[in-house]
N, C-alpha and C. Protein backbone atom coordinates (compact mmCIF):
# COMPACT_ATOMS: atom_id res chain seq x y z
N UNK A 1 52.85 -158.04 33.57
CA UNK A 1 54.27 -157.85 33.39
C UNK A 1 54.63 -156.42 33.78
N UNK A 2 55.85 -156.01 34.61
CA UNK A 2 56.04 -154.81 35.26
C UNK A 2 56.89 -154.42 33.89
N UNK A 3 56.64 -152.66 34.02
CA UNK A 3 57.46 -152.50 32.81
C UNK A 3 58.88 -151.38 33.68
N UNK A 4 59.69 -151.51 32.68
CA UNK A 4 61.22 -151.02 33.50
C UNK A 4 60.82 -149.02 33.72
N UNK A 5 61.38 -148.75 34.77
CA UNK A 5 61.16 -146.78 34.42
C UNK A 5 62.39 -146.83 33.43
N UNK A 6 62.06 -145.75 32.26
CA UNK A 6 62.62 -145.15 31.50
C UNK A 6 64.10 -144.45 32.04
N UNK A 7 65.19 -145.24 31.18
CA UNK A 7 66.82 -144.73 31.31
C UNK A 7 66.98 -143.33 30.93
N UNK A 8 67.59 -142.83 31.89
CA UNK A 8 68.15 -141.26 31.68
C UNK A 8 69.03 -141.80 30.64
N UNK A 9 69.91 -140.59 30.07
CA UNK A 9 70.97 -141.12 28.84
C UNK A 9 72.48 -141.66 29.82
N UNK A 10 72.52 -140.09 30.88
CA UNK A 10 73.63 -141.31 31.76
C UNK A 10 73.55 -142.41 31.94
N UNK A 11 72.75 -143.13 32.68
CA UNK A 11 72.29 -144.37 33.01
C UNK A 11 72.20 -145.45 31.63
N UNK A 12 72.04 -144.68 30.57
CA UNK A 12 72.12 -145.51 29.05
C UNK A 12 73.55 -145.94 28.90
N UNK A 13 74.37 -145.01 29.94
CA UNK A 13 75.72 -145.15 28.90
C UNK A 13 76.55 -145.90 29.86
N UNK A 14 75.60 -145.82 31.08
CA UNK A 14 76.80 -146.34 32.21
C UNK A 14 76.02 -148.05 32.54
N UNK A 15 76.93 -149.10 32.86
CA UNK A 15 76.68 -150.81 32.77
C UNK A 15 77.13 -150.74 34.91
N UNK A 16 76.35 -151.84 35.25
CA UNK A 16 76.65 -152.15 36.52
C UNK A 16 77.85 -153.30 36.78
N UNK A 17 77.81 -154.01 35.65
CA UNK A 17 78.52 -154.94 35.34
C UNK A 17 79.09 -155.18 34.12
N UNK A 18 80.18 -155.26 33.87
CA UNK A 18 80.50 -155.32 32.30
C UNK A 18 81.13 -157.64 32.35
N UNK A 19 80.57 -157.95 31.45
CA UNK A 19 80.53 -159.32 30.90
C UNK A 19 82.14 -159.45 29.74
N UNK A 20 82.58 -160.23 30.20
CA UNK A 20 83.98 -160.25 29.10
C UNK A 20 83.85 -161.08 28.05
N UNK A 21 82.47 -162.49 28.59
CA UNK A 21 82.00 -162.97 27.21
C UNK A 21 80.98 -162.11 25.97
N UNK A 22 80.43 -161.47 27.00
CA UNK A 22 79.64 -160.74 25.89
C UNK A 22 80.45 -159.48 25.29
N UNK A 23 81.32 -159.35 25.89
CA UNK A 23 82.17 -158.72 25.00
C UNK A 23 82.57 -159.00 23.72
N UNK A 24 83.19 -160.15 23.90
CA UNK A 24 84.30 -161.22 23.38
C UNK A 24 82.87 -161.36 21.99
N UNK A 25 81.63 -161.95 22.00
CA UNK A 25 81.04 -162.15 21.36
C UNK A 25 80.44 -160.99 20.59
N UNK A 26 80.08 -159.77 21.08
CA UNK A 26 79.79 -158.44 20.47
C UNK A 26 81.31 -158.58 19.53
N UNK A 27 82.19 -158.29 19.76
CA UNK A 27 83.30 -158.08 19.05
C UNK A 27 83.58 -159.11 17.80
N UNK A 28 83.16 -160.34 18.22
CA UNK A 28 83.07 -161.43 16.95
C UNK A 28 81.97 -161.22 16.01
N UNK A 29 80.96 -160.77 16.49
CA UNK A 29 80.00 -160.78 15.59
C UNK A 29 79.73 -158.97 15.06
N UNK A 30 80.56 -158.48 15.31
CA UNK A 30 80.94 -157.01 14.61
C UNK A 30 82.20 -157.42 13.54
N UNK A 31 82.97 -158.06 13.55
CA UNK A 31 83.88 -158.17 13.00
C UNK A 31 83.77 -159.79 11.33
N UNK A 32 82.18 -160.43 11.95
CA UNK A 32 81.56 -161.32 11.04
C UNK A 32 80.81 -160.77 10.51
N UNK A 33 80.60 -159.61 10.36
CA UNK A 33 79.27 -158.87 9.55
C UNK A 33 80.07 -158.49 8.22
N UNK A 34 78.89 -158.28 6.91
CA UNK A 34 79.12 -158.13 5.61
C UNK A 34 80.28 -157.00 5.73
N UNK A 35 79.63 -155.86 6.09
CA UNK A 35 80.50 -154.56 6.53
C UNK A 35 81.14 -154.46 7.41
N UNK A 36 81.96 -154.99 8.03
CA UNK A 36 82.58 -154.48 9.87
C UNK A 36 82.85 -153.06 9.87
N UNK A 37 82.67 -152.81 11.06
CA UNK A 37 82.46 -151.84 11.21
C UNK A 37 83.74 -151.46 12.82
N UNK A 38 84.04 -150.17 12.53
CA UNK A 38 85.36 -150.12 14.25
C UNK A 38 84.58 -150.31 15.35
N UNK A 39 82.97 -150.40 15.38
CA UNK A 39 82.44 -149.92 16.70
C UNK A 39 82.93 -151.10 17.79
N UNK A 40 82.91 -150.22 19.35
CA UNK A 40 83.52 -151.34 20.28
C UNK A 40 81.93 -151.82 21.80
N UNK A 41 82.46 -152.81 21.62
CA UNK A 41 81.18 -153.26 22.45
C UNK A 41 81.50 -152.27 23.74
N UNK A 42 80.18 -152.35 24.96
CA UNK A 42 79.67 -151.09 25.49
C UNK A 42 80.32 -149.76 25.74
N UNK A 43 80.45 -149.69 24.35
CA UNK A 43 80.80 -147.75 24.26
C UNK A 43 80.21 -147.18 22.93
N UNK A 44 80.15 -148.45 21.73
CA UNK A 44 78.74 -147.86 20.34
C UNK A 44 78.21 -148.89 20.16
N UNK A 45 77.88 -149.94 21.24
CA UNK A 45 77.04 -150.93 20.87
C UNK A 45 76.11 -151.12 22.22
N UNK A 46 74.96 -150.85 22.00
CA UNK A 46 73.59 -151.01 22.97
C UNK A 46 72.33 -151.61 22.47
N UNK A 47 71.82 -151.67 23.52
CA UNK A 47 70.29 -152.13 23.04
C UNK A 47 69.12 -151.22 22.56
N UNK A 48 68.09 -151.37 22.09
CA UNK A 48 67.39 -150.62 21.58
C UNK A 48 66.93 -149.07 22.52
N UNK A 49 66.31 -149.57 23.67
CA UNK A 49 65.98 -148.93 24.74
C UNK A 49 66.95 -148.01 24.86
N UNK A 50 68.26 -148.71 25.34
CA UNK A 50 69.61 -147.55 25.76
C UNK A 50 69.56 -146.43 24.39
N UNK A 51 69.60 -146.39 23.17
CA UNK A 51 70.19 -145.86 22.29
C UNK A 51 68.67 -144.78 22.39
N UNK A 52 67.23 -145.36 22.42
CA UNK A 52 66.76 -144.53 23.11
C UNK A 52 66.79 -143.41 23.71
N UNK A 53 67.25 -144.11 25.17
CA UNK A 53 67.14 -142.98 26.25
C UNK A 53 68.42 -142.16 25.58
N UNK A 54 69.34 -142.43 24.39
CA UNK A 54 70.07 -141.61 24.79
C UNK A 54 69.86 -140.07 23.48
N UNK A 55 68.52 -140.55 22.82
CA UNK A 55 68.25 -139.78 21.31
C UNK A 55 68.56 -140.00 20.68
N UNK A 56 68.73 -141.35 20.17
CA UNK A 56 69.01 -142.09 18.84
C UNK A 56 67.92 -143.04 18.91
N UNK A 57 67.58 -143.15 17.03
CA UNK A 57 66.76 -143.86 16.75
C UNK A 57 67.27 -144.89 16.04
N UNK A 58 66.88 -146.26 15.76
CA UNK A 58 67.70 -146.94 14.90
C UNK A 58 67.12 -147.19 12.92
N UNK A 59 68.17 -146.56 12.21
CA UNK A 59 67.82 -146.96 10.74
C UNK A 59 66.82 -148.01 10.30
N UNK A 60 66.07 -147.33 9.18
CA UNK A 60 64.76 -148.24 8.87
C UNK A 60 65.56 -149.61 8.12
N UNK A 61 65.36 -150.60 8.30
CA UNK A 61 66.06 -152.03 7.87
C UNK A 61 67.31 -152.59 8.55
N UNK A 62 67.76 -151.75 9.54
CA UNK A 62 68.95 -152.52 10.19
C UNK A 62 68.88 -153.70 10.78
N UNK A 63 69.95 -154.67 10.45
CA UNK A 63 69.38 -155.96 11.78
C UNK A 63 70.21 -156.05 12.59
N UNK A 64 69.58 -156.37 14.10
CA UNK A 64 70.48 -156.18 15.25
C UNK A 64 71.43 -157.32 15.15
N UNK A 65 72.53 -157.35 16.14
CA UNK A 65 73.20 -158.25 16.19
C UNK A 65 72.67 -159.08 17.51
N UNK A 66 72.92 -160.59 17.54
CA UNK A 66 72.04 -161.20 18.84
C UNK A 66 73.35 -161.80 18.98
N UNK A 67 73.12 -161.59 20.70
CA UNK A 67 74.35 -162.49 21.36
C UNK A 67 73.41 -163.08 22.35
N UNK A 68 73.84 -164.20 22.85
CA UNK A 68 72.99 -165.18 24.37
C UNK A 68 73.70 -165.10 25.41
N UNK A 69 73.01 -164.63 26.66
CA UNK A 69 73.56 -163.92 27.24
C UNK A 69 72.53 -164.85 28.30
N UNK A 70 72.88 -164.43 29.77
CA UNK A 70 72.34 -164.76 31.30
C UNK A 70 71.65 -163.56 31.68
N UNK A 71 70.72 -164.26 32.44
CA UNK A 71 69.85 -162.91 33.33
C UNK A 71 69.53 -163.48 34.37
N UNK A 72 69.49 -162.62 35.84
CA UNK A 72 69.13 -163.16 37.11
C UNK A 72 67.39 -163.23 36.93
N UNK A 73 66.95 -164.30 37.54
CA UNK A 73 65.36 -164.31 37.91
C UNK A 73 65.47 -164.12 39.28
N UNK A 74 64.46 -163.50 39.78
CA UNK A 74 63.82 -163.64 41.21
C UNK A 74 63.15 -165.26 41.25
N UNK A 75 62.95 -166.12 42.57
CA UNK A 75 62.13 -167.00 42.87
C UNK A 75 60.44 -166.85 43.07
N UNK A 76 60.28 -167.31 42.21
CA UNK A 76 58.41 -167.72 42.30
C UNK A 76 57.78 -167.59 43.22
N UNK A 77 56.44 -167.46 43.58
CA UNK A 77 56.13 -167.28 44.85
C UNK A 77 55.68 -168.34 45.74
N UNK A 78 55.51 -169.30 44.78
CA UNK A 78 55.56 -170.81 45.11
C UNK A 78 56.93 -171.55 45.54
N UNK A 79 58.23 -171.27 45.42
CA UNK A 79 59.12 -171.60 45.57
C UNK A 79 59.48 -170.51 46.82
N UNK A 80 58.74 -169.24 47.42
CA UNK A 80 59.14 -168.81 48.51
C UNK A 80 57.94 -169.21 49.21
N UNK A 81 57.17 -169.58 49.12
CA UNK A 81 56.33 -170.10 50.22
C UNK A 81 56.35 -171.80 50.50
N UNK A 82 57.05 -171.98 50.13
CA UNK A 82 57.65 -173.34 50.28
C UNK A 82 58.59 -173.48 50.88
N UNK A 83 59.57 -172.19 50.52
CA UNK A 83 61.13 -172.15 51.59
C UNK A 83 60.44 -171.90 52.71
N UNK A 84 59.61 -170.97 53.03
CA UNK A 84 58.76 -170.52 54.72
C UNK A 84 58.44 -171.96 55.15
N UNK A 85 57.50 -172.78 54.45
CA UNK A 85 57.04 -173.60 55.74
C UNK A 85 58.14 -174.47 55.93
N UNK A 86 58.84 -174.72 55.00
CA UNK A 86 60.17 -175.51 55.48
C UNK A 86 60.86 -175.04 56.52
N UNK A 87 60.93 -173.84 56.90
CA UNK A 87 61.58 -173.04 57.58
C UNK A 87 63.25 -172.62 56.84
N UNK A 88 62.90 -172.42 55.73
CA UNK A 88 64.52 -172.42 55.21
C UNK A 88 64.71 -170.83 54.87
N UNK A 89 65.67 -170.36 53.94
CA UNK A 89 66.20 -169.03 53.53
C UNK A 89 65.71 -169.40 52.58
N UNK A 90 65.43 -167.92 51.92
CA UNK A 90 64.45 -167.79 50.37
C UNK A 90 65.76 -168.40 49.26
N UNK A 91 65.22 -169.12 48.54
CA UNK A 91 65.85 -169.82 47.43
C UNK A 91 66.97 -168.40 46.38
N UNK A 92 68.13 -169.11 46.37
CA UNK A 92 68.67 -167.50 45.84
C UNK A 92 68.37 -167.39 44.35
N UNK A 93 68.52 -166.27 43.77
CA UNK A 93 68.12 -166.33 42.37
C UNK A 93 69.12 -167.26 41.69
N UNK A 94 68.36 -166.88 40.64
CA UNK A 94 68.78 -168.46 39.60
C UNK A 94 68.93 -167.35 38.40
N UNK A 95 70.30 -167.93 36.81
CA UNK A 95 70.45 -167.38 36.04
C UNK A 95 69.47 -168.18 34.70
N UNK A 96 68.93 -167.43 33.73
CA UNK A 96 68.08 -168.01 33.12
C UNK A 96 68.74 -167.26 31.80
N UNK A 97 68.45 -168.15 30.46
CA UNK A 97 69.15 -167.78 28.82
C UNK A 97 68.52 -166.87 28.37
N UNK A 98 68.64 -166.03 27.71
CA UNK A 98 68.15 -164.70 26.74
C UNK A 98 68.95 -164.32 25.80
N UNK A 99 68.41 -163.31 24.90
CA UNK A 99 68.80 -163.30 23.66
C UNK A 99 69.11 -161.84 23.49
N UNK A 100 69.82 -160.77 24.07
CA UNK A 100 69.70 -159.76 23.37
C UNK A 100 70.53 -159.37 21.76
N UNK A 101 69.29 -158.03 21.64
CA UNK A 101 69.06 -157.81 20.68
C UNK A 101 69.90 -156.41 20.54
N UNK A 102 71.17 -155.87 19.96
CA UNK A 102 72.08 -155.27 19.92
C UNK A 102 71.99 -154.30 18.67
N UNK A 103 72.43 -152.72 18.82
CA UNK A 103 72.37 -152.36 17.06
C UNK A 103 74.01 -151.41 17.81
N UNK A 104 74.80 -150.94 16.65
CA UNK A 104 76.24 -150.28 16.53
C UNK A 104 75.51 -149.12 16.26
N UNK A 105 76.64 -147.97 17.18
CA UNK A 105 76.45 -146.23 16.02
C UNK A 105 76.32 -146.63 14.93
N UNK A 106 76.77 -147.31 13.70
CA UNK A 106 76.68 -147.34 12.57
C UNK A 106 75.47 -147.47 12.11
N UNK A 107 74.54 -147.77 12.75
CA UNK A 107 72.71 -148.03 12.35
C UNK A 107 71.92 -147.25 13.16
N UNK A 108 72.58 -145.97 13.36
CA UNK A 108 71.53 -145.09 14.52
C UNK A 108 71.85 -143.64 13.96
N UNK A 109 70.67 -143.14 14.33
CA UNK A 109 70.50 -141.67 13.83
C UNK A 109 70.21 -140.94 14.63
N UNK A 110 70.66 -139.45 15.13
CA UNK A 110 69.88 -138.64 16.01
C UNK A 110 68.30 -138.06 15.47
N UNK A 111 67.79 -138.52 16.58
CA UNK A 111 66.47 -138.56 16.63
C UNK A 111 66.04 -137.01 15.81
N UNK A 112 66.44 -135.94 16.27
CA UNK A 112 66.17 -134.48 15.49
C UNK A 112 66.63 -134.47 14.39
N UNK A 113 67.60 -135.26 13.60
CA UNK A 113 68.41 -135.16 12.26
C UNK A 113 66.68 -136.27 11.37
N UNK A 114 66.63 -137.48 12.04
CA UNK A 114 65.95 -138.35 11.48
C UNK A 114 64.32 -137.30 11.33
N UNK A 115 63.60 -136.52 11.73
CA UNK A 115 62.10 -135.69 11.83
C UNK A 115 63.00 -134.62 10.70
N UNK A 116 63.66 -134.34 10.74
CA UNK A 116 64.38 -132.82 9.52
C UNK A 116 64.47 -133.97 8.21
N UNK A 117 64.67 -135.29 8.21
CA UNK A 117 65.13 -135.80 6.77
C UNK A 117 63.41 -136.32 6.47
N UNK A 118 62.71 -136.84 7.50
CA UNK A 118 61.43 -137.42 7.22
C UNK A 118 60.76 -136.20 6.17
């Protein structure tokens, strides 16, 4: 399994594409939680990694919020060597289901505040 290079914090904060369902659903399920909280989906709501790269750590017991979401796959290598002898164009990617895993500013700490309280 290839692993991703590590997000600068720009790159944490900036989206290539912004999703209006996963919006729509970040925002429902911020607003269904025990506590709601003001945060607004991608501007205090990221994934673990992003909040990461950007020096935040996330609170011991928080639970993320999960929304289901699409992701592009690349084609198999069996499914491109199959388009070759056919003589065809490589099969285009295909969208496949996933689950991310979401936390709000409200469950994140700067990483230097969190080593001064430890």
């Amino acid at each position: 399994m290839r692993r991703r290079p590590r997000m600068t914090p720009d790159e944490a904060r900036s989206f290539a594409g912004v999703s209006t369902a996963s919006c729509m659903a970040v925002a429902a399920a911020l607003a269904a939680r025990e506590h709601p909280c003001t945060c607004e989906p991608y501007e205090d709501v990221f994934t673990l990694p992003r909040w990461n790269a950007q020096g935040y750590t996330i609170r011991k017991g928080s639970k993320s919020i999960r929304i289901a979401c699409w992701i592009p796959t690349e084609a198999s290598a069996r499914e491109l060597d199959t388009a070759e002898e056919a003589g065809e164009d490589a099969p285009a990617p295909r969208l496949r289901p996933w689950t991310a895993h979401l936390f709000c500013r409200c469950q994140v700490t700067e990483k230097a505040k969190a080593k001064v309280a430890a």
